[in-house]
Protein backbone atom coordinates (compact mmCIF):
# COMPACT_ATOMS: atom_id res chain seq x y z
CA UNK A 1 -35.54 -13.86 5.91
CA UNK A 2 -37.30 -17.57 6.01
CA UNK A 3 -34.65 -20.11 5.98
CA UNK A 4 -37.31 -21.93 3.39
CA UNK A 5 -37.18 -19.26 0.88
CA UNK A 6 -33.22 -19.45 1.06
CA UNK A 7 -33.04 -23.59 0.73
CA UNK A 8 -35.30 -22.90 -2.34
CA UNK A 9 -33.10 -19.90 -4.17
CA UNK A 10 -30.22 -22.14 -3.30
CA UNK A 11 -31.52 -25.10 -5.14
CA UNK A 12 -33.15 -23.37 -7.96
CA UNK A 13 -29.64 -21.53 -8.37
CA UNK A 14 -27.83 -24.90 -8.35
CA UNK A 15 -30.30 -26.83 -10.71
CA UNK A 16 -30.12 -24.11 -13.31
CA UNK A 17 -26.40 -23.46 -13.77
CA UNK A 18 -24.65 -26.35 -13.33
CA UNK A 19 -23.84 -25.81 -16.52
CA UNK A 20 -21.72 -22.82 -15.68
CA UNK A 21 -19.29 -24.13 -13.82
CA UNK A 22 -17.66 -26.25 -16.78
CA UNK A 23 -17.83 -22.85 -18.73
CA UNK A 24 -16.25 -20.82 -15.81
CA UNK A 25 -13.10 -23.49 -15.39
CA UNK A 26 -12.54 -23.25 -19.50
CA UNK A 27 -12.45 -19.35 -19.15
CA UNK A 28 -10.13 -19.63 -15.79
CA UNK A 29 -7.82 -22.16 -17.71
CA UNK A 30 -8.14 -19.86 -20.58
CA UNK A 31 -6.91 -16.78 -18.59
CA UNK A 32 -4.57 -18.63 -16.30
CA UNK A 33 -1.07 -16.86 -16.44
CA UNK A 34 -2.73 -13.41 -17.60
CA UNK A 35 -2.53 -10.12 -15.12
CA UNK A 36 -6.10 -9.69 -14.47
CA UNK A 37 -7.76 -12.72 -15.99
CA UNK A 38 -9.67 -13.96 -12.84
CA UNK A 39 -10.90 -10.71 -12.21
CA UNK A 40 -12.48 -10.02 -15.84
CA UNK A 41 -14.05 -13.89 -15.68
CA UNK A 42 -15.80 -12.84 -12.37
CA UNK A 43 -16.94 -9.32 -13.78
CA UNK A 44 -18.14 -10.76 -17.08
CA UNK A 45 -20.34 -13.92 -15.43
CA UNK A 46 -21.98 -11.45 -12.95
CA UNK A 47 -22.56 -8.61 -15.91
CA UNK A 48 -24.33 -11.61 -17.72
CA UNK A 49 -25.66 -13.23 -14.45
CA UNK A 50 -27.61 -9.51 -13.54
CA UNK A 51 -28.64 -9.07 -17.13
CA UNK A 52 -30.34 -12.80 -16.49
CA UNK A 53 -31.72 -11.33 -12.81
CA UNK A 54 -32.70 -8.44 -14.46
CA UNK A 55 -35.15 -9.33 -17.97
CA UNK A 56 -36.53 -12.28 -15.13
CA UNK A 57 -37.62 -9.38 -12.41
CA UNK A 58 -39.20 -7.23 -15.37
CA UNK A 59 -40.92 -10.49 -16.99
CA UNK A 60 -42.16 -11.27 -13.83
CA UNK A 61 -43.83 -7.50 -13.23
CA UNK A 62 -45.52 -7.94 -16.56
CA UNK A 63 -42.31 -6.01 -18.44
CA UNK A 64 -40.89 -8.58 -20.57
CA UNK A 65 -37.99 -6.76 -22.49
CA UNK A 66 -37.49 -9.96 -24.46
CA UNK A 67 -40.70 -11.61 -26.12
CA UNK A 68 -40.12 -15.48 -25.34
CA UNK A 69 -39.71 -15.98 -29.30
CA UNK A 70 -36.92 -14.23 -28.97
CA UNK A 71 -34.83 -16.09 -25.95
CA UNK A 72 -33.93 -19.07 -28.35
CA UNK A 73 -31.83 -17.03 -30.35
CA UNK A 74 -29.46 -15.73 -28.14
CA UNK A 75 -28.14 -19.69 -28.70
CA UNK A 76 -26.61 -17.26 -31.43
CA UNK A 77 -24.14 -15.75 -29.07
CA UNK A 78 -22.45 -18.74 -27.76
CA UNK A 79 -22.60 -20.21 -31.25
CA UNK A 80 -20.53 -17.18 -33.12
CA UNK A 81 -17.80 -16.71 -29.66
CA UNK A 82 -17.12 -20.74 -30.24
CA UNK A 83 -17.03 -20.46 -33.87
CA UNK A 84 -14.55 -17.72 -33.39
CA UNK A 85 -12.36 -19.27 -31.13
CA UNK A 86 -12.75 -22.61 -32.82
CA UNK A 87 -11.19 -20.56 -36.67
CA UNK A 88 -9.22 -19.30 -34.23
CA UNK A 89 -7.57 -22.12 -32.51
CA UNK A 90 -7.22 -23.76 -36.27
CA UNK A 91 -5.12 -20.86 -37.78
CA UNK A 92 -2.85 -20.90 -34.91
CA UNK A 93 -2.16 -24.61 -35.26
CA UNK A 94 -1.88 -24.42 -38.56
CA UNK A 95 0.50 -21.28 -38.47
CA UNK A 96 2.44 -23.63 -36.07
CA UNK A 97 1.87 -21.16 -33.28
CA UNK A 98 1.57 -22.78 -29.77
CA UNK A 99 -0.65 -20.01 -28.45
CA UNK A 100 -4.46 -20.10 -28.55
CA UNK A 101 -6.58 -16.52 -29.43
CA UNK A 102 -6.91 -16.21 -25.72
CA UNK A 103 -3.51 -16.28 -24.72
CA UNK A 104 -2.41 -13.49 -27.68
CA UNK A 105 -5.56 -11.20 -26.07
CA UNK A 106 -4.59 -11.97 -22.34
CA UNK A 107 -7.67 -14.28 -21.53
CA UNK A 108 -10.94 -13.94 -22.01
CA UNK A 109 -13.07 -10.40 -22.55
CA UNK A 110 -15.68 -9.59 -19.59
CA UNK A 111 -17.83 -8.83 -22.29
CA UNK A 112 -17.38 -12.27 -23.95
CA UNK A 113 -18.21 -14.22 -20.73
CA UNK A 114 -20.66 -11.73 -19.52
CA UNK A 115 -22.78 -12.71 -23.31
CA UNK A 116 -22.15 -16.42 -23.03
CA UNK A 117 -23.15 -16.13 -19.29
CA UNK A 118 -26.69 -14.42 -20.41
CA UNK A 119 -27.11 -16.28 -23.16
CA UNK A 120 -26.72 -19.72 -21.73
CA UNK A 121 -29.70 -18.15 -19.34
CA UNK A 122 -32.17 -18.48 -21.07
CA UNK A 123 -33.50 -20.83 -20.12
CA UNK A 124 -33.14 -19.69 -16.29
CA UNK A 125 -35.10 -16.77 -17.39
CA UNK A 126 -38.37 -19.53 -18.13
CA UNK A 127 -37.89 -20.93 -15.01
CA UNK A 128 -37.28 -17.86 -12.64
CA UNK A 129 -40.12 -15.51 -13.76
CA UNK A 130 -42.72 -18.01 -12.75
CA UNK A 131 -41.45 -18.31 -9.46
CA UNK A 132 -40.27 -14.52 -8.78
CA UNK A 133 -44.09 -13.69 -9.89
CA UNK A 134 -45.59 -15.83 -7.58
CA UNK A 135 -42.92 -15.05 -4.76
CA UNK A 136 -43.65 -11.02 -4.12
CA UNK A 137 -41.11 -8.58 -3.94
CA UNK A 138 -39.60 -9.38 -0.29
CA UNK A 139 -38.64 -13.15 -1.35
CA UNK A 140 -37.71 -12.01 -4.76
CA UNK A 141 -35.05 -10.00 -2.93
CA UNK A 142 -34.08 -12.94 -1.31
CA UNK A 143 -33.64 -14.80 -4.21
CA UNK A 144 -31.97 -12.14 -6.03
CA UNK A 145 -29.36 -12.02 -3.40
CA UNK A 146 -28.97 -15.49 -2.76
CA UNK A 147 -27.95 -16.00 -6.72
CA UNK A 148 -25.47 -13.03 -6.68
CA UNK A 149 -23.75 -15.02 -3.09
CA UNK A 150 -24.23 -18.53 -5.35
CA UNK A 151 -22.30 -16.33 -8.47
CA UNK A 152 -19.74 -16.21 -6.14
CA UNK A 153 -19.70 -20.18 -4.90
CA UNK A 154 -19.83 -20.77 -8.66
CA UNK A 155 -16.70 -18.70 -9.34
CA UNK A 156 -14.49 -20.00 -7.02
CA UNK A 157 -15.79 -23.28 -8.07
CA UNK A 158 -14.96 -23.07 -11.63
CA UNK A 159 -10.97 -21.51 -10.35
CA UNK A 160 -10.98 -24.30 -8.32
CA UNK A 161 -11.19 -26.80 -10.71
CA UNK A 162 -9.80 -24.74 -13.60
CA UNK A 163 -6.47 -24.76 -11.21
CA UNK A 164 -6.47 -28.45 -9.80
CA UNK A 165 -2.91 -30.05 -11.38
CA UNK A 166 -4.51 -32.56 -13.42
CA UNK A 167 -7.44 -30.61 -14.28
CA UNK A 168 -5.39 -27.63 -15.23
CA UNK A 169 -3.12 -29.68 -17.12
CA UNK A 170 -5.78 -31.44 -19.45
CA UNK A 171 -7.28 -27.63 -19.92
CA UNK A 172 -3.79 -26.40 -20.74
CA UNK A 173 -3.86 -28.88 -23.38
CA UNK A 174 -6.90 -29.32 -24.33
CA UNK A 175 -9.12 -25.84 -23.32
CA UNK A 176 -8.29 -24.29 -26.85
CA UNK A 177 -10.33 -27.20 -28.75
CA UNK A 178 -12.70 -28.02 -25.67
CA UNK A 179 -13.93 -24.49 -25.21
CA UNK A 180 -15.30 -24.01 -28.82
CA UNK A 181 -16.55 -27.50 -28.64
CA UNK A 182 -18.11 -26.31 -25.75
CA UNK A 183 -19.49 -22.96 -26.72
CA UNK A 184 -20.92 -24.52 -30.14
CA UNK A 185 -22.61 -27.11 -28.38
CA UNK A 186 -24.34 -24.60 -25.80
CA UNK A 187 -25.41 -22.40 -28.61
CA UNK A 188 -26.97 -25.24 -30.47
CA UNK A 189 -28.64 -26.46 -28.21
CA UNK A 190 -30.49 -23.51 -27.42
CA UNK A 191 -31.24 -22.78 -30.71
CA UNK A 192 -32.54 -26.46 -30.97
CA UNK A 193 -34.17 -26.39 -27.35
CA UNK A 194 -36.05 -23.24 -28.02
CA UNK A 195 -37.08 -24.02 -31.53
CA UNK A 196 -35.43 -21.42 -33.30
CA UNK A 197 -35.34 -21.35 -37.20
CA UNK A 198 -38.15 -23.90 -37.00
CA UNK A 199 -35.65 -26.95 -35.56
């Protein structure tokens, strides 16, 4: 296992989801105080995080199981979550109830993270199957298990800083608006990044 080929995976990893660590401390703030939260965060970001590995290895065998046109529009599934949470976060307020659409379900769905996970990947997908078609199968592994360690990293990361007092305390207060905010912003700028609907 060249030490090279696991500087690289490490730095591709890092440049390409930096991103996810903002998104991982929402959903951790989000399920903070819920039996079970933490655990359905982690599940759901590597669900979405081996859906990404997964379309990227077939792409780069020649298998592509989404046509590139397509990849923009999964901007659509971070879009409708944060629109959802957003409506929401609004009737709660407005119903005077201090608990956020999270907090009535118990936290955040690993289906909900695993989709926002994937679909905030696309653009990973682009920029891993050039370099897992060019790397052969025995440094593919490599980076394929280097990224599933780095899922890990990127976790604890996000609980870190999801659970840091002041941190916490401005996501406690703030996480119901910022995470929609959040979510709308990601899908929209995929949509608008990838050209979908002609933008």
């Amino acid at each position: 296992m060249s030490a090279g080929i696991i500087g690289q995976a490490v730095g591709l990893f890092a440049v390409t989801n930096i991103d996810d660590i903002l998104i991982l401390a929402l959903f951790f703030a989000q399920g903070a105080g819920h039996r079970g939260a933490a655990a359905r965060v982690v599940a759901g970001q590597y669900l979405g995080f081996l859906g990404i590995l997964a379309v990227a290895v077939a792409a780069a065998f020649g298998a592509m199981f989404l046509p590139e046109p397509v990849l923009p529009y999964l901007g659509l599934l971070p879009l409708a979550l944060g629109i959802k949470a957003g409506w929401q976060a609004w009737k709660d307020h407005r119903d005077g109830d201090g608990q956020t659409a999270e907090e009535h379900a118990g936290g955040p769905k690993v289906l909900e993270v695993a989709a926002v996970t994937f679909a905030n990947g696309g653009d990973n997908i682009g920029v891993y199957v050039p370099v897992f078609a060019t790397a052969g199968v025995g440094s593919m592994a490599v980076y394929g298990t280097v990224f599933l360690v780095l899922v890990a990293v990127w976790c604890a990361a996000g609980r870190f800083f999801a659970t840091r007092p002041i941190i916490a305390k401005a996501l406690s207060r703030w996480g119901h608006v910022l995470l929609p905010v959040v979510l709308v912003g990601i899908g929209l700028l995929i949509l608008i990044e990838g050209g979908a609907f002609g933008l």
